[in-house]
C-alpha atoms as a PDB file:
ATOM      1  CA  UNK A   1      26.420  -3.254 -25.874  1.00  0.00           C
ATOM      2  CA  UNK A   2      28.453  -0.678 -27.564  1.00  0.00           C
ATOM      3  CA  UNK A   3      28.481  -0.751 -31.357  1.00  0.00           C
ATOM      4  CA  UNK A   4      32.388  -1.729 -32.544  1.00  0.00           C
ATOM      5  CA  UNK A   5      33.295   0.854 -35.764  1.00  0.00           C
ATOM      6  CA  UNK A   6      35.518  -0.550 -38.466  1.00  0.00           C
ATOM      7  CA  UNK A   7      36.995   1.968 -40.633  1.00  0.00           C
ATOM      8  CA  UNK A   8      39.376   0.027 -42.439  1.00  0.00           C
ATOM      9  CA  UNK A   9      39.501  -4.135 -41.752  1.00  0.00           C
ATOM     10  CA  UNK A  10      42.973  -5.671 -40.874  1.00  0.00           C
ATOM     11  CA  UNK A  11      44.101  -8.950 -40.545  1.00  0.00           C
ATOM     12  CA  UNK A  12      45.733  -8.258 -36.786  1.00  0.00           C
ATOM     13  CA  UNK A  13      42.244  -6.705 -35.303  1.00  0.00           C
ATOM     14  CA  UNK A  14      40.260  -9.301 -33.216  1.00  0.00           C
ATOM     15  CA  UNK A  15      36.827  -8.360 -33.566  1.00  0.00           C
ATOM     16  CA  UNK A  16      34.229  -9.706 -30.370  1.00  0.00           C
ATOM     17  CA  UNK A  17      31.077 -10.781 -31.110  1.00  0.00           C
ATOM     18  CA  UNK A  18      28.315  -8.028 -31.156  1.00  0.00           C
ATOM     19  CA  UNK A  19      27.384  -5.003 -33.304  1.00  0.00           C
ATOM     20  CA  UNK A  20      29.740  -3.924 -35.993  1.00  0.00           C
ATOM     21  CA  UNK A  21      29.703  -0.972 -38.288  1.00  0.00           C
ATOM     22  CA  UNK A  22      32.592  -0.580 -41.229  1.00  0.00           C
ATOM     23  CA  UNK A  23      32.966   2.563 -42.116  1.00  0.00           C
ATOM     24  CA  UNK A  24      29.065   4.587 -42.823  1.00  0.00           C
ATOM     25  CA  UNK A  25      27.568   1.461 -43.746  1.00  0.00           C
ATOM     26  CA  UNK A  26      24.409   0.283 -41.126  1.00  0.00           C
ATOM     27  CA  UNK A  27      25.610  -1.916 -38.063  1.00  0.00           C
ATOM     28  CA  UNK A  28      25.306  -5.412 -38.408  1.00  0.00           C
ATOM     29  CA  UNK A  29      25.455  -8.424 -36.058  1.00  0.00           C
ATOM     30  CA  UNK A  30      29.089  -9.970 -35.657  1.00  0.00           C
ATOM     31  CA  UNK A  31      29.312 -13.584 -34.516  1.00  0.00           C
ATOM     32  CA  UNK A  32      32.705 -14.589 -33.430  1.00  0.00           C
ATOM     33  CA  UNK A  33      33.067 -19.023 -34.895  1.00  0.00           C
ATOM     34  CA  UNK A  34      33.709 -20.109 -31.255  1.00  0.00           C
ATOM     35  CA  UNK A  35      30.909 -18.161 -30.360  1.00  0.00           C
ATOM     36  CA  UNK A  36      28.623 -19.036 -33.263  1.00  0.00           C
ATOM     37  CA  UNK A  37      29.450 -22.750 -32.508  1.00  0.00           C
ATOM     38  CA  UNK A  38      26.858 -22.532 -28.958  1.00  0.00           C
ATOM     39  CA  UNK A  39      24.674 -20.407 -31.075  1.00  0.00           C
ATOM     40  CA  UNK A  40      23.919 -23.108 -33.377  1.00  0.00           C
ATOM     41  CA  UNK A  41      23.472 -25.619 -30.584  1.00  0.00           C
ATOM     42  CA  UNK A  42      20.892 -23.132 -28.631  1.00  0.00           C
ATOM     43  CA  UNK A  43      19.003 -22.060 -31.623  1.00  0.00           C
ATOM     44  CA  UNK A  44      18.433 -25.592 -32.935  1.00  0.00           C
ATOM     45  CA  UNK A  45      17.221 -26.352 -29.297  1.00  0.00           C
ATOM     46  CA  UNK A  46      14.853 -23.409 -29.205  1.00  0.00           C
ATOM     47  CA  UNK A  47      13.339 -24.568 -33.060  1.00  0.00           C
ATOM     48  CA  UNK A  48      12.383 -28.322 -30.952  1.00  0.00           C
ATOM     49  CA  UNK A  49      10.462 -26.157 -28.340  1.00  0.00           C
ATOM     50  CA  UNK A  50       8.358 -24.260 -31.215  1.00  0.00           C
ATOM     51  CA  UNK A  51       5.630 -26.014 -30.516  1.00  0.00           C
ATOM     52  CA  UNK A  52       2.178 -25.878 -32.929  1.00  0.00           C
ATOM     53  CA  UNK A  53       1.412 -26.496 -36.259  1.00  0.00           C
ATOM     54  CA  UNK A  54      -0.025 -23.305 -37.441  1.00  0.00           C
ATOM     55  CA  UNK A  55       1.480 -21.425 -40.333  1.00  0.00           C
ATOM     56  CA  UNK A  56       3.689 -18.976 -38.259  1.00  0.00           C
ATOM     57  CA  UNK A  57       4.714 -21.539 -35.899  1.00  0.00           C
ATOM     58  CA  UNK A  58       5.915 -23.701 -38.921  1.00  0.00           C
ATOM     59  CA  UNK A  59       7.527 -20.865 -39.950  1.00  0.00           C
ATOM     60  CA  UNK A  60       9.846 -20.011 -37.211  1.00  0.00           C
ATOM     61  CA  UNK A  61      10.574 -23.887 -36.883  1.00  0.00           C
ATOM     62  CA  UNK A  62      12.088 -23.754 -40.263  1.00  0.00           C
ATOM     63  CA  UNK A  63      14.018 -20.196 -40.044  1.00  0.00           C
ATOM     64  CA  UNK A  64      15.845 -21.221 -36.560  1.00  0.00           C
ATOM     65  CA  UNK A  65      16.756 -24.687 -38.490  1.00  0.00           C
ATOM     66  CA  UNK A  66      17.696 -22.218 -41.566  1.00  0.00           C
ATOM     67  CA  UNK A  67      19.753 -19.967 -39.338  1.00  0.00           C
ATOM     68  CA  UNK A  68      21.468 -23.386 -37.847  1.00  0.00           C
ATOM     69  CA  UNK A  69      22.069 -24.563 -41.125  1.00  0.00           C
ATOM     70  CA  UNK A  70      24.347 -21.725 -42.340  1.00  0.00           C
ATOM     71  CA  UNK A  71      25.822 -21.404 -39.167  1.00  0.00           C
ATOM     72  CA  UNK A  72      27.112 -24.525 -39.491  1.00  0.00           C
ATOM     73  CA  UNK A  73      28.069 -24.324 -43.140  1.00  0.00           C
ATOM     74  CA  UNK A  74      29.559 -20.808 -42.745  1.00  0.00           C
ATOM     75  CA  UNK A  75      32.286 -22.016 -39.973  1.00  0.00           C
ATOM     76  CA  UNK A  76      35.484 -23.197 -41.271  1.00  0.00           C
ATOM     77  CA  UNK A  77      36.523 -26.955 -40.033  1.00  0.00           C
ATOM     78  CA  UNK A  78      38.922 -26.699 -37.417  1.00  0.00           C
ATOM     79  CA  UNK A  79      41.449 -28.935 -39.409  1.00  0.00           C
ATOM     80  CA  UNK A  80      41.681 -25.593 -42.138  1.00  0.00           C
ATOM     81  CA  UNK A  81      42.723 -23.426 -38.983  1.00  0.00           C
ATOM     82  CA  UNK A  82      46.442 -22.517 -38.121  1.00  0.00           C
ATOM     83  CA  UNK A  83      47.768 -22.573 -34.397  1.00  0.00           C
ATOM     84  CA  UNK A  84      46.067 -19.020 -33.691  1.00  0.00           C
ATOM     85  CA  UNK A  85      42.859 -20.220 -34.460  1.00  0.00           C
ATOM     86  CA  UNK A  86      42.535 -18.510 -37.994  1.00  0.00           C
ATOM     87  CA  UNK A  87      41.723 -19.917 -41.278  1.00  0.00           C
ATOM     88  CA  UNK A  88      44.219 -20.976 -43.142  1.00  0.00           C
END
């Protein structure tokens, strides 16, 4: 998957989910909210299958549920959204 560059962010640019870079800084991952959405509901799936209680088993239990978490809390209701979509 090709890494999108950024130079300068604008409100008009629709940016798909995948590796972004703005400007020189280091790519990041870019989750699109109707994307991250079914990322939440997979990942919170995949933290039920963990199955052990060992230390590192624990462990990536609670960072999946972390990761679902902020997800979650990180999308903006879809009542604050205008008729594109966006947040109002």
């Amino acid at each position: 998957m090709a890494t999108t560059e950024i130079q300068k962010a604008t409100a008009d640019y629709r940016v798909e989910t995948g590796p972004v870079r703005f400007g020189a800084d280091w790519p990041g991952l870019f989750i699109r909210g109707d994307d991250a959405l079914a990322f939440q509901v997979w990942l919170d799936k995949a933290a039920t299958l963990i199955e052990g209680h060992d230390p590192e088993s624990k462990m990536a239990r609670r960072k999946l549920y972390e990761i679902t978490k902020a997800i979650h809390d990180i999308i903006v209701p879809l009542e604050e959204r205008d008729a594109n979509g966006r947040p109002t």
